[in-house]
Each structure stands twice: as structure tokens, then as C-alpha cells.
Protein backbone atom coordinates (compact mmCIF):
# COMPACT_ATOMS: atom_id res chain seq x y z
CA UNK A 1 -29.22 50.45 -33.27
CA UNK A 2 -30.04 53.76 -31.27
CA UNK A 3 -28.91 54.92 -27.80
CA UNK A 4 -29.80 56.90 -24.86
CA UNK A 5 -27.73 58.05 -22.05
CA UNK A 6 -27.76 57.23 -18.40
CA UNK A 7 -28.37 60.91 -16.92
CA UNK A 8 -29.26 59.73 -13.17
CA UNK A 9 -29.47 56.99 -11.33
CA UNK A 10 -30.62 55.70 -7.40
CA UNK A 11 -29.94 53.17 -5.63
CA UNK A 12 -32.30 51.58 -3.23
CA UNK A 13 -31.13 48.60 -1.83
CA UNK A 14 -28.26 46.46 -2.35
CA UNK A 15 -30.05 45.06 -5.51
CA UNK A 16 -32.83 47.28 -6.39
CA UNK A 17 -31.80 50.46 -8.32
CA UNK A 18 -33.65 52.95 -10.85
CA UNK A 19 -32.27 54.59 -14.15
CA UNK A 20 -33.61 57.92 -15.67
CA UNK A 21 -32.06 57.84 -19.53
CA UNK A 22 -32.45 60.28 -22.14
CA UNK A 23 -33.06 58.97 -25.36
CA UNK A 24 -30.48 59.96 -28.65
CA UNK A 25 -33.76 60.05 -30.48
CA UNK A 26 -37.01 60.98 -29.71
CA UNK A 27 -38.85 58.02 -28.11
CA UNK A 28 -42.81 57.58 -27.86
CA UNK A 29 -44.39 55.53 -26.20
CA UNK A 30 -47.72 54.55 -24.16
CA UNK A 31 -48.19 54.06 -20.26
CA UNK A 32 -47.21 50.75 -19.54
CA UNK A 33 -45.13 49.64 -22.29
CA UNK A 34 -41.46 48.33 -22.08
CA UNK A 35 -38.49 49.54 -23.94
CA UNK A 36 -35.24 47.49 -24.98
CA UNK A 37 -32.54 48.39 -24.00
CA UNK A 38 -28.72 46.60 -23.91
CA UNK A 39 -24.47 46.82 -22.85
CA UNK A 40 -22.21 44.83 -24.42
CA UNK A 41 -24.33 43.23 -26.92
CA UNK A 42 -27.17 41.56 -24.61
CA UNK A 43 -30.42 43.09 -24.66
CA UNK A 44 -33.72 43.41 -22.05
CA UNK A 45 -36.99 44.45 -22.00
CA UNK A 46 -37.89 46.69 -19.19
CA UNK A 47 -41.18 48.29 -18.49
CA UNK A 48 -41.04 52.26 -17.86
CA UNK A 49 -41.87 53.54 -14.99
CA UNK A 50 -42.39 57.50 -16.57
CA UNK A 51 -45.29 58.65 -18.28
CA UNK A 52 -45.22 59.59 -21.69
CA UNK A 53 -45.60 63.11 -20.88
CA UNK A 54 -41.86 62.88 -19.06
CA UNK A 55 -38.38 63.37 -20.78
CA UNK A 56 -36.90 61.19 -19.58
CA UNK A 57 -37.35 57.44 -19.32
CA UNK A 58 -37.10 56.11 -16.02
CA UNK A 59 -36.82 52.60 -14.90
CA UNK A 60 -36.52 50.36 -12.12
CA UNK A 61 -34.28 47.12 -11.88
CA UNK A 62 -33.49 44.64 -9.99
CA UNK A 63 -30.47 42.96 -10.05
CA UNK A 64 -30.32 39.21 -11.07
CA UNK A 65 -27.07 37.55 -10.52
CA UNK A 66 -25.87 35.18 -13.35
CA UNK A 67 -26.23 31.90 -11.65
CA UNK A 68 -29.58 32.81 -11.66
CA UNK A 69 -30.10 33.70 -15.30
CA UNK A 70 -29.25 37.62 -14.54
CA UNK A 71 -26.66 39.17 -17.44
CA UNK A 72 -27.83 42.71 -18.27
CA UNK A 73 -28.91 43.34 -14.69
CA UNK A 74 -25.40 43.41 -13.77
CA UNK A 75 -23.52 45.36 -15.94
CA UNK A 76 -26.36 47.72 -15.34
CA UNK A 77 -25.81 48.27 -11.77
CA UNK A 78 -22.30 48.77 -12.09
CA UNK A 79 -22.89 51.57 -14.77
CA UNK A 80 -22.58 55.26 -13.93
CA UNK A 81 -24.18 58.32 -15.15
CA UNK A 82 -22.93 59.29 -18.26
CA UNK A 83 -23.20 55.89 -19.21
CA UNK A 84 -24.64 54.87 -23.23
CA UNK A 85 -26.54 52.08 -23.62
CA UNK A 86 -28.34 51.03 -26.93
CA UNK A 87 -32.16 51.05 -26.86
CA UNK A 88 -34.71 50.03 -29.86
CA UNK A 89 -36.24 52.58 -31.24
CA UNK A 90 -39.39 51.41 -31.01
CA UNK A 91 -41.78 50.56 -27.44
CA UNK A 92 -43.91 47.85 -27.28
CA UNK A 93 -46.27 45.66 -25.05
CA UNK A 94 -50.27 45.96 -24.48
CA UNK A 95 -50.31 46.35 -21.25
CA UNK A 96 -51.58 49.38 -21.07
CA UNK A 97 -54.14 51.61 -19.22
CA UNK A 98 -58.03 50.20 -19.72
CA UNK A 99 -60.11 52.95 -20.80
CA UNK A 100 -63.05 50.85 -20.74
CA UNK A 101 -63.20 50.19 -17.18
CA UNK A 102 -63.64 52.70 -14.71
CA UNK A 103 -62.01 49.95 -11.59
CA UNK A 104 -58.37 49.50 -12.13
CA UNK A 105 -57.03 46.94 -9.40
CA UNK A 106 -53.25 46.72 -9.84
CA UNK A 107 -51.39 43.72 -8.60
CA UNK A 108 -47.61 43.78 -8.33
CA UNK A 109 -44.50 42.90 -6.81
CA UNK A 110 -41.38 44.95 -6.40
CA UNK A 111 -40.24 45.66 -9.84
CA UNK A 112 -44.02 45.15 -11.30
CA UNK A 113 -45.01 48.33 -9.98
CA UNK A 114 -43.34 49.81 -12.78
CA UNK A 115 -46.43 50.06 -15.42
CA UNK A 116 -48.97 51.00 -12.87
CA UNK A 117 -46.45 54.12 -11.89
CA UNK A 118 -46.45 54.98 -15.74
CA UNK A 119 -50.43 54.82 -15.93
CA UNK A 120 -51.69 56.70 -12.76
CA UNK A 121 -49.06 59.64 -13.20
CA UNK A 122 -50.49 59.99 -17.15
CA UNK A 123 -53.95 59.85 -15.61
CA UNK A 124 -53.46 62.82 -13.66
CA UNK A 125 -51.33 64.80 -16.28
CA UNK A 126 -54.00 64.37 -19.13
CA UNK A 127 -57.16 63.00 -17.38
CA UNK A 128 -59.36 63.80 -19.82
CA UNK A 129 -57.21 62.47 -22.54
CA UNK A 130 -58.29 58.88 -23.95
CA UNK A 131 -59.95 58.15 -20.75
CA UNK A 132 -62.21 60.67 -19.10
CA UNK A 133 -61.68 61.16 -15.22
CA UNK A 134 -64.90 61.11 -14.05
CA UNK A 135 -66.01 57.74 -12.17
CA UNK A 136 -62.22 55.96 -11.95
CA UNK A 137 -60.49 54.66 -9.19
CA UNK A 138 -56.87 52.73 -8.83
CA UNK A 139 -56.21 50.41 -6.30
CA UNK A 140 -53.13 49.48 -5.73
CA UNK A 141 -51.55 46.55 -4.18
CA UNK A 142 -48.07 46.36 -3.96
CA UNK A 143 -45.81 42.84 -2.28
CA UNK A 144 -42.72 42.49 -1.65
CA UNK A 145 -40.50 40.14 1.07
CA UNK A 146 -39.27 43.58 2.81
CA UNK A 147 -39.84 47.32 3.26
CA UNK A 148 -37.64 48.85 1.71
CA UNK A 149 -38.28 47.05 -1.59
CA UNK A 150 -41.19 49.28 -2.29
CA UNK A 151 -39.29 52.37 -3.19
CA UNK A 152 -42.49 54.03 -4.86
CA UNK A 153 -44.52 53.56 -2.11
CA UNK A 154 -43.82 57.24 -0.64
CA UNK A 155 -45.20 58.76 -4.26
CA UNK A 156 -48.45 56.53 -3.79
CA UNK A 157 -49.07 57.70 -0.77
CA UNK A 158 -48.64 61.48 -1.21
CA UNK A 159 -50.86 60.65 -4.43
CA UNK A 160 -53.57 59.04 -2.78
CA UNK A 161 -53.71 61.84 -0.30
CA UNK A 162 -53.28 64.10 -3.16
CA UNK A 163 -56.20 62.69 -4.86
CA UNK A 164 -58.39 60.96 -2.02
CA UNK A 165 -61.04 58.65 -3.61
CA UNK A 166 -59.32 58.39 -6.69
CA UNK A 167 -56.22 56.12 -5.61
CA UNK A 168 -56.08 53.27 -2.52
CA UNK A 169 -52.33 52.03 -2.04
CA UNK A 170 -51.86 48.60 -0.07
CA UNK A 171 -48.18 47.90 0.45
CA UNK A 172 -47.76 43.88 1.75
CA UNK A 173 -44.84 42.75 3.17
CA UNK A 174 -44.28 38.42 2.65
CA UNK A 175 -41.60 38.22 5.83
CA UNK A 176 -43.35 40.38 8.66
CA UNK A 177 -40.83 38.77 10.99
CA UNK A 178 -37.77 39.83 9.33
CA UNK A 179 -35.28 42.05 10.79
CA UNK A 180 -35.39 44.21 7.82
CA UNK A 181 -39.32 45.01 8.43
CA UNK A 182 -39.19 46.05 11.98
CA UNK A 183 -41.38 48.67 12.85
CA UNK A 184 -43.68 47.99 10.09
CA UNK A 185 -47.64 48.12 11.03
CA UNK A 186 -48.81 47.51 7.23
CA UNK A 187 -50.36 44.55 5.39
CA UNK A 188 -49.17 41.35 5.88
CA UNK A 189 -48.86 38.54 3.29
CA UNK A 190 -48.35 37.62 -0.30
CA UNK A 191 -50.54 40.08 -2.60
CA UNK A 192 -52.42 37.30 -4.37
CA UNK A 193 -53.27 35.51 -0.90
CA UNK A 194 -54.67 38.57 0.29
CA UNK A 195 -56.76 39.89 -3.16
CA UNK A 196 -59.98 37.81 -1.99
CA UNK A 197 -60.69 39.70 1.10
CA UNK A 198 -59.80 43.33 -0.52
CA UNK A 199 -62.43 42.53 -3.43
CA UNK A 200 -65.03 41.56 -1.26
CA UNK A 201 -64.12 44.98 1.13
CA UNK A 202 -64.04 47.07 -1.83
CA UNK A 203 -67.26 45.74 -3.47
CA UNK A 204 -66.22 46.34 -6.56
CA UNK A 205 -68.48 45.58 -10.00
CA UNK A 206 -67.03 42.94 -11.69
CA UNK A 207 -68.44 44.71 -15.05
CA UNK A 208 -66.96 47.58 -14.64
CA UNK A 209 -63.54 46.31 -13.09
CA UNK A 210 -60.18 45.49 -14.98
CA UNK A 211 -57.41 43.96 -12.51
CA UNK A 212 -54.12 43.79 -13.48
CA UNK A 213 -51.08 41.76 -13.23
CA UNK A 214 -47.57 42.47 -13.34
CA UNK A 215 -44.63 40.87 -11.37
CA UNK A 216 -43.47 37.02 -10.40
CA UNK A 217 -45.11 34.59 -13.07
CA UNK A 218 -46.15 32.76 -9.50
CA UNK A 219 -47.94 35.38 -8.30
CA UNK A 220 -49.42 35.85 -11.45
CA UNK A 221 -50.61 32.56 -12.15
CA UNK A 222 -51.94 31.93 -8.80
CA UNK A 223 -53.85 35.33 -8.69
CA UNK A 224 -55.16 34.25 -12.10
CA UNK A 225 -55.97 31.05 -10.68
CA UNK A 226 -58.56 32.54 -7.78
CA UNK A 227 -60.23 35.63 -10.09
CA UNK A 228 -60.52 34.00 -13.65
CA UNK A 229 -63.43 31.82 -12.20
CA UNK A 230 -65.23 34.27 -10.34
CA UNK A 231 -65.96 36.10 -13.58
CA UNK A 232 -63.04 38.78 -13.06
CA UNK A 233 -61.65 40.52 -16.14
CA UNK A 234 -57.93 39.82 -15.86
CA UNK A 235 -55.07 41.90 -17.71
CA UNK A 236 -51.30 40.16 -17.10
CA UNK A 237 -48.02 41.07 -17.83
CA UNK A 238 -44.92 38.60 -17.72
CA UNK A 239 -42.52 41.04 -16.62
CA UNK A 240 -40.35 38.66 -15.80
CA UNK A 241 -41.49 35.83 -19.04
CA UNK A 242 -39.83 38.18 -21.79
């Protein structure tokens, strides 16, 4: 078994937290696949939020308690930089970036984000790597119960204003009313209840269009549910299945 050291960490809310590690070995992998890693003999697949291109291998977490089926979560929000952890050598999962569409819609909630971060910062390192720049476009919708679950959502929007045309970033919150979203003036509403009306707006060809799927087995099943018969090519990820 191989290891990698914690080497930063951040937390974000009382449950959500993200890990930068540096691998004892090196560690290759492609944008949008997970790596294993484990404390104290339990192990958990986790997709990676960095691109390949990055030292480091960053990840985001949530914590899961144990009565609800959480036991790596925990002992990794109580670790501290300096931290080892074992990791398996090798990354895997093929849910990864679509070079033969040119439409990427990307579906997630709060920890599901992770691939999507991994595949639109390797697009803009090496854009005319496997895929060629020319003619794509991400767009990016993002749910979560409350606002300050989104935690990437300042990077997408300096990217999409970085790169305007390229990306479209639609943060939705699922409890407007909450105390915890005051103030916000965003999208309201679970991501797959609200897909339908940002196809039709965006007019996109279904030919030439990939959308993705990464988060709550729900949300994925239900998205699935409304695109799969309209002809929509569909790309999923159990993030949470593993």
C-alpha cells in the first residue's frame, strides 16, 4: 500500500472540508477520475478535484456521520496537516472529459462538482491537448440546500468571466427560505427540476451535446429520468454508489 501526505487543508462549513495531498509516489491520473484513499484500515473513493497538470491532489469531502453510513469521512475531518494516509497507486473511473462533443452540460451537487473542477481547469491548461478548443462550451449547474455549500463557485465565476462564452455557471440553492441563504438573488430549486427550462434557453444540439452527472443517486436518476427520452446523451457518475 502507498501513501501521500496531507499538506493543506480548508474548511468550509461545519461538514464540508477540502484536502490538498502530496502523493509518496508519483500519481497519474485523468480529469475526472477518483483516487482511493484510507486511515485506519477503511478505504474511499474520492473524485479529484485538481487537474492532472497540478501537484498536488486536491479533494473535497463531506462529512458523513456513522449513523448514516459515514466512517472515513470522519477520521478525515479530524486529521491535520502533516497527516499520512494510504492511497492506491493506481486512479480509476471513466468519467472523464468527452472529446467528442463540443456541449458539456455538467450537473452536480455539492461534493459532485469535484470532476467538472478537474476537467474545465485541464481544458484551459492544455486546450489543444486531446480535445481541441475551438467550438466548446461548459455549462455548469451546480445545487445545493445552502450557499455556502458551493465553495467553488467563486473560481467558476472568475472563470467564466475569464473566459466569456466558453463557461456558463448556474449555482441553485434547494431551501431559498433558509436563514443560511439570506441575501441570495441566484437560482432557485433542485438542479434536475430546473435542467428542462435551461436546455430549451440554451438551445443546445442534442448531437453535439454530452450532459453529465455527478452527485446524489436521486438527482441522478431523476435527471436521467427527464433527458434519456428526449434523445439526450447522458454521462453519470455514482459519486456517492462506490
Amino acid at each position: 500500500m502507498h501513501s501521500a501526505t496531507i499538506v493543506r487543508r480548508r474548511d468550509a462549513t461545519d461538514d464540508l472540508f477540502v484536502l490538498w495531498l502530496q502523493p509518496h509516489i508519483p500519481f497519474v491520473f485523468k480529469a475526472g477520475q477518483y483516487i482511493t484513499i484510507g486511515m485506519e484500515g477503511i478505504e474511499r473513493p474520492y473524485s479529484i478535484v485538481s487537474a492532472p497538470y497540478e501537484r498536488e491532489i486536491e479533494l473535497f469531502i463531506e462529512r458523513v456521520a456513522p449513523h448514516q453510513g459515514g466512517h472515513l469521512t470522519p477520521l478525515l475531518h479530524t486529521a491535520h496537516t502533516g497527516d499520512v494516509l494510504t492511497m492506491r497507486p493506481v486512479a480509476k473511473g471513466r468519467f472523464t472529459f468527452r472529446a467528442d462533443a463540443t456541449h458539456h452540460v455538467m450537473m452536480a451537487t455539492v461534493t459532485g462538482i469535484a470532476p467538472y473542477v478537474s476537467m474545465i481547469r485541464q481544458f484551459l491548461h492544455n486546450p489543444h491537448g486531446v480535445a481541441k478548443r475551438e467550438g466548446h462550451r461548459f455549462f455548469v449547474i451546480h445545487g445545493a440546500s445552502y450557499r455556502d455549500e458551493f465553495v467553488y463557485d467563486a473560481e467558476l465565476r472568475a472563470l467564466r468571466d475569464e473566459h466569456p462564452g466558453l463557461i456558463e455557471y448556474i449555482p441553485s440553492v434547494s431551501r431559498p427560505s433558509a436563514a443560511r441563504n439570506q441575501g441570495w438573488s441566484g437560482a432557485v430549486g433542485r438542479v434536475n427540476e430546473i435542467l428542462d427550462e435551461h436546455l430549451a434557453r440554451w438551445s443546445l444540439p442534442q448531437a453535439d451535446t454530452v450532459i453529465y452527472l455527478c452527485g446524489n443517486p436521486g438527482m441522478i436518476e431523476d435527471a436521467k429520468r427527464r433527458v434519456v427520452p428526449q434523445g439526450w446523451s447522458v454521462a453519470q457518475e455514482q459519486y456517492w454508489a462506490r
